[in-house]
PDB file of N, CA and C in Angstrom:
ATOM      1  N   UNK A   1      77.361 -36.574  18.168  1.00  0.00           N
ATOM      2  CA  UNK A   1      78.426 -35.707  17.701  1.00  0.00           C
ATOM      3  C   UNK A   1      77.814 -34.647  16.778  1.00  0.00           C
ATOM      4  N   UNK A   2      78.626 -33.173  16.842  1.00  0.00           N
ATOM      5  CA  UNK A   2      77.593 -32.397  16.382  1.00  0.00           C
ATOM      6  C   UNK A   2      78.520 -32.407  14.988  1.00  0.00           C
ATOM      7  N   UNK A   3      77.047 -32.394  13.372  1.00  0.00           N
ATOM      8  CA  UNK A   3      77.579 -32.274  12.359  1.00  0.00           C
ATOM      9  C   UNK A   3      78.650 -31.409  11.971  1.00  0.00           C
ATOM     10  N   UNK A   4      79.507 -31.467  10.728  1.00  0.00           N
ATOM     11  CA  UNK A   4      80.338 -30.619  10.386  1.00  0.00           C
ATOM     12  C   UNK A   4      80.950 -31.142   9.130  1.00  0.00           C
ATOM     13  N   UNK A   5      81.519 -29.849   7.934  1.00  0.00           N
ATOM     14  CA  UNK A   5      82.097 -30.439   6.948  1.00  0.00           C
ATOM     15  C   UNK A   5      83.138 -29.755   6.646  1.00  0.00           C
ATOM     16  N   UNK A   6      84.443 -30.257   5.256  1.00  0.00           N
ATOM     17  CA  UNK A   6      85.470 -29.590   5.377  1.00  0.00           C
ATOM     18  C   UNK A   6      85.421 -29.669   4.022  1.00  0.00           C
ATOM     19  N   UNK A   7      85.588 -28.019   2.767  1.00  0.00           N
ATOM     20  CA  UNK A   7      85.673 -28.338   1.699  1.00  0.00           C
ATOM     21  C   UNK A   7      87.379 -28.720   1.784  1.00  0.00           C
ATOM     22  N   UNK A   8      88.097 -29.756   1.208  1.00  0.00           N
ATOM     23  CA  UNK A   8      88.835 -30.217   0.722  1.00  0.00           C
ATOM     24  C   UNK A   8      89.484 -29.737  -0.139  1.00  0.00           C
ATOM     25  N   UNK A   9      90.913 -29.002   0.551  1.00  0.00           N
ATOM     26  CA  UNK A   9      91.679 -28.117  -0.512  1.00  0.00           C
ATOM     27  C   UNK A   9      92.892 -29.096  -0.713  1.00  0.00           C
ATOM     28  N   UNK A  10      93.049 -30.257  -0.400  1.00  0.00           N
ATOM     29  CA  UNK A  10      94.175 -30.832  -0.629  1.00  0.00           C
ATOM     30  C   UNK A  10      94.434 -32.595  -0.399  1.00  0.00           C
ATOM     31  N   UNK A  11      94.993 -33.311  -0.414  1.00  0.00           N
ATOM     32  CA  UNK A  11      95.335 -34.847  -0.238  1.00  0.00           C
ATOM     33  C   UNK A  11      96.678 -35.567  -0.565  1.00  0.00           C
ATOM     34  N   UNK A  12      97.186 -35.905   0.447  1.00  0.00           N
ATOM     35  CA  UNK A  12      98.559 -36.757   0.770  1.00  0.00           C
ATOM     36  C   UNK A  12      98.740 -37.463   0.838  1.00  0.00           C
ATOM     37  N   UNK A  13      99.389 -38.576   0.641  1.00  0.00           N
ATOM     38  CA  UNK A  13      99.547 -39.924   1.269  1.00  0.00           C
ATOM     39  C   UNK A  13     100.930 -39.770   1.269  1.00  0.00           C
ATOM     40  N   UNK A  14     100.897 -40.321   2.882  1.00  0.00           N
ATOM     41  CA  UNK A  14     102.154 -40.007   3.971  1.00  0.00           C
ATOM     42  C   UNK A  14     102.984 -41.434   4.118  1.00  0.00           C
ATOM     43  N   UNK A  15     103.942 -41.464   4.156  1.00  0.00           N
ATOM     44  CA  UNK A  15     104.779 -42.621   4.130  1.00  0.00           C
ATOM     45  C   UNK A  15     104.125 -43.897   5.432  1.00  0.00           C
ATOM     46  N   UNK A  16     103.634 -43.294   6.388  1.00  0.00           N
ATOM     47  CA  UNK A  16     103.295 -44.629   7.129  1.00  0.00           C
ATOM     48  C   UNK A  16     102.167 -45.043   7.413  1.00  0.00           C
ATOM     49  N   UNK A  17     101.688 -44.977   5.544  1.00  0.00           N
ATOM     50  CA  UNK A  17     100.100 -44.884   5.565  1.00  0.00           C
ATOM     51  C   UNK A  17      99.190 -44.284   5.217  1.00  0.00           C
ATOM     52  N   UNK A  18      99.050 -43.724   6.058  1.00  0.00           N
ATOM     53  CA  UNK A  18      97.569 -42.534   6.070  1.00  0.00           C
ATOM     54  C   UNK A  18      98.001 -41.494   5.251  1.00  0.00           C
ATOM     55  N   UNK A  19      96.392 -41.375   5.078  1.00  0.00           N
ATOM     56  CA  UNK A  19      96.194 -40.716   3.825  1.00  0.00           C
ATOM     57  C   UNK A  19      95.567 -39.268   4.770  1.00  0.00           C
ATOM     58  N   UNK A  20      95.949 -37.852   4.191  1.00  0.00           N
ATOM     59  CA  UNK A  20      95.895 -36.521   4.839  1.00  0.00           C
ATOM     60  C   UNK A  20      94.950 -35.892   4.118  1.00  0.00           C
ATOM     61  N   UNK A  21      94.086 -35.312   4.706  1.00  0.00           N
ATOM     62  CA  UNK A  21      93.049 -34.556   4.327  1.00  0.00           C
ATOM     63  C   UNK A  21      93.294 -32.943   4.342  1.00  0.00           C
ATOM     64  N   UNK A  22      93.621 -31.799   3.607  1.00  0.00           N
ATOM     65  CA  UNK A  22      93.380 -30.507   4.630  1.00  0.00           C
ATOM     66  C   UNK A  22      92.454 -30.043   3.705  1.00  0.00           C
ATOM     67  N   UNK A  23      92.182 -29.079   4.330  1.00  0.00           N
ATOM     68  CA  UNK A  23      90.784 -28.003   3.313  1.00  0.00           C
ATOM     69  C   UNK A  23      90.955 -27.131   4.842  1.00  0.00           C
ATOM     70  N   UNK A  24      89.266 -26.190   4.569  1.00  0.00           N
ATOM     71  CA  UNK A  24      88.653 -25.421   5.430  1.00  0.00           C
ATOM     72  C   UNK A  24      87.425 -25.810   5.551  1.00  0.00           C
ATOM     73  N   UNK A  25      87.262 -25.190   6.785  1.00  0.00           N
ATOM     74  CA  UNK A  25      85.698 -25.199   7.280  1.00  0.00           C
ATOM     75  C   UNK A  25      85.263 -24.503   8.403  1.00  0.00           C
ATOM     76  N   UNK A  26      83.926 -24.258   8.669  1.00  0.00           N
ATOM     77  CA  UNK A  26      83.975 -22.742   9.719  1.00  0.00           C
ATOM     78  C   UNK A  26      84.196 -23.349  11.170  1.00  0.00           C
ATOM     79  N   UNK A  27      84.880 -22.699  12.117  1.00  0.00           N
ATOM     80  CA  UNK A  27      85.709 -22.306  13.266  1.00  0.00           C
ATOM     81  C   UNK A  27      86.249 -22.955  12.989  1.00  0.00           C
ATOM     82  N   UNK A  28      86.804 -23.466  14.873  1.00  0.00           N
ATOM     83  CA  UNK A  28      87.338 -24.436  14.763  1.00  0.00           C
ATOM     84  C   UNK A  28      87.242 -26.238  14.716  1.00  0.00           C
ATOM     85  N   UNK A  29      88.503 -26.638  14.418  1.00  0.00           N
ATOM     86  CA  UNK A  29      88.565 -28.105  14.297  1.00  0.00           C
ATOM     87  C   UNK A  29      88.030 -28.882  14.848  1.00  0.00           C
ATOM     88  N   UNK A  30      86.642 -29.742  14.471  1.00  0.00           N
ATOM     89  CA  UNK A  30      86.422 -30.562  15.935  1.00  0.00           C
ATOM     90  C   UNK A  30      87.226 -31.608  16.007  1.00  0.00           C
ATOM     91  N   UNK A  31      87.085 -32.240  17.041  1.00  0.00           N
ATOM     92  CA  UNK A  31      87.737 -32.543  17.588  1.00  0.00           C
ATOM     93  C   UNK A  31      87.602 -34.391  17.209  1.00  0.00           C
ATOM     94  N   UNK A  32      88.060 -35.375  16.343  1.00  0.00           N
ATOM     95  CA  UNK A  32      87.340 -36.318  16.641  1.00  0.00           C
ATOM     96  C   UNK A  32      88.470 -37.384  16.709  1.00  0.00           C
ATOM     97  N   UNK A  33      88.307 -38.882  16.988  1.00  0.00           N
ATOM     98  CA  UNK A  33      89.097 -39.743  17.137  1.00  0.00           C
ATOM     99  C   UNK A  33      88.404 -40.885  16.287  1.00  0.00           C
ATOM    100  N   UNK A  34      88.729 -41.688  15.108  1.00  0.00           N
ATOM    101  CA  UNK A  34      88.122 -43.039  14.269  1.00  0.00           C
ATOM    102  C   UNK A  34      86.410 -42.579  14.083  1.00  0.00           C
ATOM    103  N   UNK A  35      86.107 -41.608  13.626  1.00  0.00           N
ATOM    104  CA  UNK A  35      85.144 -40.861  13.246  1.00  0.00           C
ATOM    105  C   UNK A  35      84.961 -41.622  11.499  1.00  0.00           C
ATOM    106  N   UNK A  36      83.789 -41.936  11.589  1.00  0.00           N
ATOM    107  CA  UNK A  36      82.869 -42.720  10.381  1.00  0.00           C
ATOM    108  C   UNK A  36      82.883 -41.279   9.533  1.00  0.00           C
ATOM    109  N   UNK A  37      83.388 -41.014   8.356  1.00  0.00           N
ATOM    110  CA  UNK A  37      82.945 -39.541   7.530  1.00  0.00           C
ATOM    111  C   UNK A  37      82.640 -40.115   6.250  1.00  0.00           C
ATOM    112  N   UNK A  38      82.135 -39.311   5.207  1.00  0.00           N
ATOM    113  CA  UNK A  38      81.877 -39.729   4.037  1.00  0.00           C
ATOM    114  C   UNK A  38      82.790 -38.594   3.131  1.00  0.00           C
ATOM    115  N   UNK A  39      82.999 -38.952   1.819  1.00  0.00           N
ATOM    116  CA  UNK A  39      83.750 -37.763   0.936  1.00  0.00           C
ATOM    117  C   UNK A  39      82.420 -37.561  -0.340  1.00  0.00           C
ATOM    118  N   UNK A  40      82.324 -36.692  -0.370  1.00  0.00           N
ATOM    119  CA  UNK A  40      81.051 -36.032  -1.294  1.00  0.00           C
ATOM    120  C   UNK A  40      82.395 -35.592  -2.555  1.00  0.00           C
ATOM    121  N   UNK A  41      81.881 -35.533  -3.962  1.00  0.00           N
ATOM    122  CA  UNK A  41      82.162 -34.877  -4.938  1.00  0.00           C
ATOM    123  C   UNK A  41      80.570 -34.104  -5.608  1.00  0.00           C
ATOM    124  N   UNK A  42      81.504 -33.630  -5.956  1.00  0.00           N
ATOM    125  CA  UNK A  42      80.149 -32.685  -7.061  1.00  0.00           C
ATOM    126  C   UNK A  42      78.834 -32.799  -6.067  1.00  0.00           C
ATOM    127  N   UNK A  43      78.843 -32.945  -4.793  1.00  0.00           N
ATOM    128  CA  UNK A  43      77.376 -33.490  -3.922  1.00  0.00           C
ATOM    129  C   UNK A  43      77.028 -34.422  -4.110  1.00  0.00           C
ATOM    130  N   UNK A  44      77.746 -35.766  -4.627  1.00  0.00           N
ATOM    131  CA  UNK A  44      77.428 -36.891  -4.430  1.00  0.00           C
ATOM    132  C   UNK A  44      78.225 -37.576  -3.144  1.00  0.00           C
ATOM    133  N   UNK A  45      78.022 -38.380  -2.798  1.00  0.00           N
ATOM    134  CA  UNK A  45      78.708 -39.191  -1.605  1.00  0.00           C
ATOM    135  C   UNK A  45      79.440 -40.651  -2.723  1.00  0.00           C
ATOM    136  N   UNK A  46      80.824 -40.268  -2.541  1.00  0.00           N
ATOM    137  CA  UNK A  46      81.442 -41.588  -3.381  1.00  0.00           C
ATOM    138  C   UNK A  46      82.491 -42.641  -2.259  1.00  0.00           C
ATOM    139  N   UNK A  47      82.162 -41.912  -0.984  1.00  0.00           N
ATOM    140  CA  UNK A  47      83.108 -43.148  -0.082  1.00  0.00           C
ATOM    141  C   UNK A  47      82.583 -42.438   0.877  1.00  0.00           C
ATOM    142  N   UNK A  48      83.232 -43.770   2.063  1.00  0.00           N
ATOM    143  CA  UNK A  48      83.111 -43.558   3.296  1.00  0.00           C
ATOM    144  C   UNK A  48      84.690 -43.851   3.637  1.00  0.00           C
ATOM    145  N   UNK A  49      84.984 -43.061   4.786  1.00  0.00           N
ATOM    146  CA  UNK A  49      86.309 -43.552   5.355  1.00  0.00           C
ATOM    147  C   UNK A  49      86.299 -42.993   7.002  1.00  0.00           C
ATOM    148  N   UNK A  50      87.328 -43.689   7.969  1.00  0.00           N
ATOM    149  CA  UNK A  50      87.260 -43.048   9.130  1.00  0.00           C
ATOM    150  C   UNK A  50      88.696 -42.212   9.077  1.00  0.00           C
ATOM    151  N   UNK A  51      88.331 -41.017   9.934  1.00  0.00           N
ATOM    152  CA  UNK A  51      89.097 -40.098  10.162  1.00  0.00           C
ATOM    153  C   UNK A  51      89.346 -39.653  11.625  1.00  0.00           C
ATOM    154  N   UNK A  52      90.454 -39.769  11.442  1.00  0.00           N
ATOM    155  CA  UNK A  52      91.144 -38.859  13.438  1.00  0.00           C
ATOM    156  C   UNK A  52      91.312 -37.097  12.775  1.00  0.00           C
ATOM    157  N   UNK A  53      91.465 -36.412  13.968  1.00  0.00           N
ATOM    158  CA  UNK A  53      92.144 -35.318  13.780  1.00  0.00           C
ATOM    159  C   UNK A  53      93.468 -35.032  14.012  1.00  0.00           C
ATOM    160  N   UNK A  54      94.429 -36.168  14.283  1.00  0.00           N
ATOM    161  CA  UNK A  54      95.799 -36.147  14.806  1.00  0.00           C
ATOM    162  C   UNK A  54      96.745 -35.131  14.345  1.00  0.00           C
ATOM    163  N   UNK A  55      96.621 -34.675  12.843  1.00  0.00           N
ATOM    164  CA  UNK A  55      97.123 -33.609  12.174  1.00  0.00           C
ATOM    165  C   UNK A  55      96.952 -32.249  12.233  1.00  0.00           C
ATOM    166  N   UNK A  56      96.129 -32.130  13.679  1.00  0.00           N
ATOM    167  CA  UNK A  56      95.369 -30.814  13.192  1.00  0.00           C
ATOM    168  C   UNK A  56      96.425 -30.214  14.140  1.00  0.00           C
ATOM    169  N   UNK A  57      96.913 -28.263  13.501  1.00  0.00           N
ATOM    170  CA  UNK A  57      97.116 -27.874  14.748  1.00  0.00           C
ATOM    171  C   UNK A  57      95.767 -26.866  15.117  1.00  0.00           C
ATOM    172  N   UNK A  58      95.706 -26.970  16.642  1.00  0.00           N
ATOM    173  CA  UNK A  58      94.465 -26.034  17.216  1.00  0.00           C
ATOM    174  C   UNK A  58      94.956 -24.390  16.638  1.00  0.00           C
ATOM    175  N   UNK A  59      95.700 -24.216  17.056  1.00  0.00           N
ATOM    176  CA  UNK A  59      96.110 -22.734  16.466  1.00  0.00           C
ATOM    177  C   UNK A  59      95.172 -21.860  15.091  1.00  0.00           C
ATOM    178  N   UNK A  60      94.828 -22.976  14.693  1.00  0.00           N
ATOM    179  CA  UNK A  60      94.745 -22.390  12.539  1.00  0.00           C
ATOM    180  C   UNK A  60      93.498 -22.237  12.489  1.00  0.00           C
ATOM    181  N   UNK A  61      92.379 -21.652  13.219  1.00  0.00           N
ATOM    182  CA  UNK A  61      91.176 -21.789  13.232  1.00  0.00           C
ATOM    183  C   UNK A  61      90.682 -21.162  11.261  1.00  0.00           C
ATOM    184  N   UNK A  62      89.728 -22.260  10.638  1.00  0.00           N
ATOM    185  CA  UNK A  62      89.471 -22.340   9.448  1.00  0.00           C
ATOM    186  C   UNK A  62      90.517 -23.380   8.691  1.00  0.00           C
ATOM    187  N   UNK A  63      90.883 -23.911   9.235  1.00  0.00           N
ATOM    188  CA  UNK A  63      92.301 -24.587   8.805  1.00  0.00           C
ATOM    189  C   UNK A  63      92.075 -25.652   9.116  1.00  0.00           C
ATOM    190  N   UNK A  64      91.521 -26.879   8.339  1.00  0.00           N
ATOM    191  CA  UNK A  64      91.403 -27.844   8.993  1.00  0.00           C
ATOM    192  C   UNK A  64      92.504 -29.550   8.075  1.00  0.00           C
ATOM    193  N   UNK A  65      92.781 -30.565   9.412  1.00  0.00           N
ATOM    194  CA  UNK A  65      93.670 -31.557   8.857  1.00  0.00           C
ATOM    195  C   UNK A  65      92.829 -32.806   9.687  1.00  0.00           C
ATOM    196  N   UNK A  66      92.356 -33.705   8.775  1.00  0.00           N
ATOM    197  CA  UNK A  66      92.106 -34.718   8.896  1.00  0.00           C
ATOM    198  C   UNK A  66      93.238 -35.739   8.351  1.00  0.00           C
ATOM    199  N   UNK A  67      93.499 -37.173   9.288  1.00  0.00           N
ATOM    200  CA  UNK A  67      94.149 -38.494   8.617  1.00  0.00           C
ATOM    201  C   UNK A  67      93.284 -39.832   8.542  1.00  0.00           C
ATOM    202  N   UNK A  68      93.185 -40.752   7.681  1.00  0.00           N
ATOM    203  CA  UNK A  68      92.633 -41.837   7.656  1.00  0.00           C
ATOM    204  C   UNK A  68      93.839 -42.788   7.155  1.00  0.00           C
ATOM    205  N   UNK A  69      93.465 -43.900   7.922  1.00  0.00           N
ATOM    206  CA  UNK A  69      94.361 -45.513   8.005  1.00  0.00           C
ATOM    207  C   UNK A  69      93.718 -45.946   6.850  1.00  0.00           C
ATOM    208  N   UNK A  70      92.369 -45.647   6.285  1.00  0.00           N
ATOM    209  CA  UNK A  70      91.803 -46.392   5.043  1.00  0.00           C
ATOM    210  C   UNK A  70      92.507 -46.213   3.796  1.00  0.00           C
ATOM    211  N   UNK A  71      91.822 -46.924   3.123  1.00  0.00           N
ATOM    212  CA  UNK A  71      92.383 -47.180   1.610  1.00  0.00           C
ATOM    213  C   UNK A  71      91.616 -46.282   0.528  1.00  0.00           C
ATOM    214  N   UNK A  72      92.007 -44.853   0.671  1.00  0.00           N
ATOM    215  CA  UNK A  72      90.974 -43.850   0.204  1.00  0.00           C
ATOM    216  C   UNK A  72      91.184 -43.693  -1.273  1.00  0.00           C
ATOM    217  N   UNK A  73      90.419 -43.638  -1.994  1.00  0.00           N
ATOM    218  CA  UNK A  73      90.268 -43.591  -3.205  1.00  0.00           C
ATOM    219  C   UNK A  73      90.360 -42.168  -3.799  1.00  0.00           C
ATOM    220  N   UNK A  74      89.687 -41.229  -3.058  1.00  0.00           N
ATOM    221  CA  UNK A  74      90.110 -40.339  -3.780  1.00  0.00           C
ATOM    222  C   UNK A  74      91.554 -39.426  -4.399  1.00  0.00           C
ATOM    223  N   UNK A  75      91.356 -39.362  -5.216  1.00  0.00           N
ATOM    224  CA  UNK A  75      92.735 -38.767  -5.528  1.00  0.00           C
ATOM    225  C   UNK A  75      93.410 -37.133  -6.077  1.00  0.00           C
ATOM    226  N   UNK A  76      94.543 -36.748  -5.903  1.00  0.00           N
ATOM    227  CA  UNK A  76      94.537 -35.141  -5.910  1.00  0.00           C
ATOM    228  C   UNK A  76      93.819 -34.608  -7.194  1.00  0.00           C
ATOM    229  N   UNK A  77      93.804 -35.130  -8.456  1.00  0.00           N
ATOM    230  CA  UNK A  77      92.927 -34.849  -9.898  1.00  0.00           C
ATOM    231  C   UNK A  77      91.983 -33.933  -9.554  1.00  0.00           C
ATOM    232  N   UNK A  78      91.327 -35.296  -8.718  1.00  0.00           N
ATOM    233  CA  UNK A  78      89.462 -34.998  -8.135  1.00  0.00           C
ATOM    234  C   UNK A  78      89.653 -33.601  -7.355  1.00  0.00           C
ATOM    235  N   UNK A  79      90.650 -33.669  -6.184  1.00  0.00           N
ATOM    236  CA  UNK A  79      90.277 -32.262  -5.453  1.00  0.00           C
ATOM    237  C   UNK A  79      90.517 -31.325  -6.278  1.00  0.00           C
ATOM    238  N   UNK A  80      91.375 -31.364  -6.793  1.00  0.00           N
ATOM    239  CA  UNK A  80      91.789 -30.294  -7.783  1.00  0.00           C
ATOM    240  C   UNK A  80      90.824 -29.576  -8.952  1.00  0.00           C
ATOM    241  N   UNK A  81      90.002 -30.622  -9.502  1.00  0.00           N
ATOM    242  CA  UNK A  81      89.299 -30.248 -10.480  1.00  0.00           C
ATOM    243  C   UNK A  81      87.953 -30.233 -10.239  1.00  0.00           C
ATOM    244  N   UNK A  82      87.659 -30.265  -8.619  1.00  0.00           N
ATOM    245  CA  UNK A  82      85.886 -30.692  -8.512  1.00  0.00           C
ATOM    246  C   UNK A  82      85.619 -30.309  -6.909  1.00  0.00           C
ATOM    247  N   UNK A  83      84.392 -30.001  -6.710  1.00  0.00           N
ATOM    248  CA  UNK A  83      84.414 -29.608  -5.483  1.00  0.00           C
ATOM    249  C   UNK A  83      84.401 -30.750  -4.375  1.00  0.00           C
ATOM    250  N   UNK A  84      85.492 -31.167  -3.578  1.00  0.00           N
ATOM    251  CA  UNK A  84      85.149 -32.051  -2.817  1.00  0.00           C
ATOM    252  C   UNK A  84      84.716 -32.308  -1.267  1.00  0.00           C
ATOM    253  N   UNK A  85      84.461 -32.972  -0.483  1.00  0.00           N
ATOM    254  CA  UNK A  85      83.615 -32.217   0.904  1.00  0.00           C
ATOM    255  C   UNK A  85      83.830 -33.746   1.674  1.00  0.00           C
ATOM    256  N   UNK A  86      84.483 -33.461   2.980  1.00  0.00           N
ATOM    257  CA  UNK A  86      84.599 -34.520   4.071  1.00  0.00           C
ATOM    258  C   UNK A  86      83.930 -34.351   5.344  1.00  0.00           C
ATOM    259  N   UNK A  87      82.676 -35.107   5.417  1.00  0.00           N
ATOM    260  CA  UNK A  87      81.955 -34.708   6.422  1.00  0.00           C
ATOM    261  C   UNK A  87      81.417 -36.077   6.814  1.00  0.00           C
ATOM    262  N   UNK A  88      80.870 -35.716   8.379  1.00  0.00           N
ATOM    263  CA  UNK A  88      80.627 -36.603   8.955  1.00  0.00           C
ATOM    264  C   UNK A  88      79.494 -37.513   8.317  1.00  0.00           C
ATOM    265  N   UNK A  89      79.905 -38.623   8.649  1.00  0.00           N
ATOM    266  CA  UNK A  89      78.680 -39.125   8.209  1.00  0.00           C
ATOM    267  C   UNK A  89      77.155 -39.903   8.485  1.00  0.00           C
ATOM    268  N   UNK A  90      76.596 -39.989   8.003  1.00  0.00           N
ATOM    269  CA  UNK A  90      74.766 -39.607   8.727  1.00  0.00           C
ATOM    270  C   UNK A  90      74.302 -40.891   7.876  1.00  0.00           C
ATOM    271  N   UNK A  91      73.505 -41.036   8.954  1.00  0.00           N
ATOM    272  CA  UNK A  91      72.898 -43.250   8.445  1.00  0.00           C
ATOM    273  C   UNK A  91      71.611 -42.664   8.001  1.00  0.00           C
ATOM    274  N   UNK A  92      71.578 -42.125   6.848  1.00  0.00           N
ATOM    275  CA  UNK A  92      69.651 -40.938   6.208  1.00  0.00           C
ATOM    276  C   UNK A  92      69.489 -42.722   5.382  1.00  0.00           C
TER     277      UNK A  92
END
């Protein structure tokens, strides 16, 4: 799968669950289904979680919506006050 990341302009948690990712990132959305990603702050890596793209619409190119079933820790504070980054993630 070819790399890619999304700075993180935002975070939801949706009534049946999942937790919503949106931000931007360049073109468009790829495309993924239970995708292993990690969430970076400040350029550190502080979780891993899997992510679908079920939220995305194709239309919004730079516009991107990730959802995860996990139990994500991060919270709106963090995006808000720090740079945060959801990208795939790499076994280095």
């Amino acid at each position: 799968m070819t790399a890619w990341e999304m700075e993180v302009g935002g975070i939801f948690r949706l009534g049946d669950g999942r937790t919503a990712f949106a931000g931007t990132g360049a073109g468009s959305t790829p495309w993924v289904r239970l995708a292993p990603c990690e969430i970076l702050v400040d350029g550190e890596a502080v979780e891993r979680v899997v992510v679908s793209t079920d939220l995305t619409d194709p239309g919004r190119e730079g516009q991107w919506a990730f959802s995860s079933m996990d139990d994500v820790k991060l919270d709106e504070a963090t995006v808000l006050e720090r740079r945060c980054v959801l990208r795939l993630a790499t076994d280095e």
